[in-house]
C-alpha atoms as a PDB file:
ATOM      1  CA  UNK A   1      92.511  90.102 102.285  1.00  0.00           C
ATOM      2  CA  UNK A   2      95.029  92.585 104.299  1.00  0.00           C
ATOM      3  CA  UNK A   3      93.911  95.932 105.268  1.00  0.00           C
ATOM      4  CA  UNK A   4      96.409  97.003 102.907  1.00  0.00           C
ATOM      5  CA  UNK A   5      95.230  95.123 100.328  1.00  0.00           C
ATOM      6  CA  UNK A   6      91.422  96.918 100.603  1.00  0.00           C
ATOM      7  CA  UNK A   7      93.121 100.029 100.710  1.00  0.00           C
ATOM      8  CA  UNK A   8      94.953  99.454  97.437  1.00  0.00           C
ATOM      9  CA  UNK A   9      91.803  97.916  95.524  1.00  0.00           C
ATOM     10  CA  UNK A  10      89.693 100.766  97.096  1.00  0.00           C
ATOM     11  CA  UNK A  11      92.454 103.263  95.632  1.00  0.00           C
ATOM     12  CA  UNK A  12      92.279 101.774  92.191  1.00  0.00           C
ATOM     13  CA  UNK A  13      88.079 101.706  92.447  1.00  0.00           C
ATOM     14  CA  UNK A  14      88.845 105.905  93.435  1.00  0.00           C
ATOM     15  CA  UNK A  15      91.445 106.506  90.776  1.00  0.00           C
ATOM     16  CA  UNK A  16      89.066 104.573  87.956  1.00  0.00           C
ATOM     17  CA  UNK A  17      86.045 106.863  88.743  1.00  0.00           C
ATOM     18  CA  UNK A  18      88.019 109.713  89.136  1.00  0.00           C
ATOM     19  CA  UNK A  19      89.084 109.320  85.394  1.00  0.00           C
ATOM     20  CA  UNK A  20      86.193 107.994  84.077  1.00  0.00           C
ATOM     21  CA  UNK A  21      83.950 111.281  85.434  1.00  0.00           C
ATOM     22  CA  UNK A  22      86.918 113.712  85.203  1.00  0.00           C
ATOM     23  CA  UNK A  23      87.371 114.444  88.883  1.00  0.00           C
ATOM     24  CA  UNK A  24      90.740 115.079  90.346  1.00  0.00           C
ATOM     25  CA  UNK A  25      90.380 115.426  93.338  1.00  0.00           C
ATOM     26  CA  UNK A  26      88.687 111.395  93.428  1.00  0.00           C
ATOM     27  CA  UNK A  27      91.727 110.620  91.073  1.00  0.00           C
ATOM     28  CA  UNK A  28      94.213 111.819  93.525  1.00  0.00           C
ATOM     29  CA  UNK A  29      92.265 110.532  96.869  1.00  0.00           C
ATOM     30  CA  UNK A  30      92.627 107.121  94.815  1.00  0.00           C
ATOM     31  CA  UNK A  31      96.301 107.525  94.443  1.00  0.00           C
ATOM     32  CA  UNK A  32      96.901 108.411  97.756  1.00  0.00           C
ATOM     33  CA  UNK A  33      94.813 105.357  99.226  1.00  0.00           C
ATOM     34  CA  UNK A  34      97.171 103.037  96.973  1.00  0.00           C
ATOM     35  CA  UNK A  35     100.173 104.189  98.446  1.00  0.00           C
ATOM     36  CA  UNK A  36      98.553 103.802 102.031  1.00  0.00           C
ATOM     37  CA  UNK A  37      98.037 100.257 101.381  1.00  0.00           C
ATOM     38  CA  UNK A  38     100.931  99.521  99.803  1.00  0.00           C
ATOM     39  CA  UNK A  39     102.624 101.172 103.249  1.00  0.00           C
ATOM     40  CA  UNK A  40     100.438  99.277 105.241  1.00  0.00           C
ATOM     41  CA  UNK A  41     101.893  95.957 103.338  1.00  0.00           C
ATOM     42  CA  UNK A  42     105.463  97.171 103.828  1.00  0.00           C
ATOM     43  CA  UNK A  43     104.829  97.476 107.793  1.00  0.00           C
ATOM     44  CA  UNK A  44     103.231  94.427 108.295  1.00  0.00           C
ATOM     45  CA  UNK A  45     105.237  91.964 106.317  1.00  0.00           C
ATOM     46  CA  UNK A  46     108.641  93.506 108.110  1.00  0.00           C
ATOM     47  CA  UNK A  47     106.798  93.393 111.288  1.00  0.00           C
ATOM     48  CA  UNK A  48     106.283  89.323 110.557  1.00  0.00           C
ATOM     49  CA  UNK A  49     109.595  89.258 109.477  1.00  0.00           C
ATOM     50  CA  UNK A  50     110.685  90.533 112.925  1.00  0.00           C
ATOM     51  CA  UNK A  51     108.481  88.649 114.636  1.00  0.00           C
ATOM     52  CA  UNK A  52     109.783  85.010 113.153  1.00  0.00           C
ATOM     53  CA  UNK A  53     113.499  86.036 114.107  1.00  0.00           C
ATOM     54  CA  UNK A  54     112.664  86.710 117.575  1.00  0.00           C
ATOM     55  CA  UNK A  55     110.941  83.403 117.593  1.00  0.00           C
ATOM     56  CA  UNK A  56     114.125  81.824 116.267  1.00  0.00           C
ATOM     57  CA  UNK A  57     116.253  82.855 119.241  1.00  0.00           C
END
């Protein structure tokens, strides 16, 4: 599992308690730490992408 990947599931865990006990401020930390992951995924698969087309030359 990607670093990005634990940061998304961790985010969802975050958001889930944050509903289920009715804190925001969990809620929100959750949201944010899905978006980090999902960023995280977005760097590293264009970074592979990158690095095969260099390897091509």
């Amino acid at each position: 599992m990607t670093t990005g990947k634990m940061d998304q599931a961790k985010g969802r865990i975050k958001e889930a308690a944050g509903a289920l006990t009715g804190d925001r401020r969990l809620k929100r930390e959750g949201k944010i730490d899905q978006t980090a992951g999902k960023a995280k995924d977005t760097v590293t698969k264009a970074a592979d992408k990158v690095k095969r087309a260099v390897n091509r030359s």
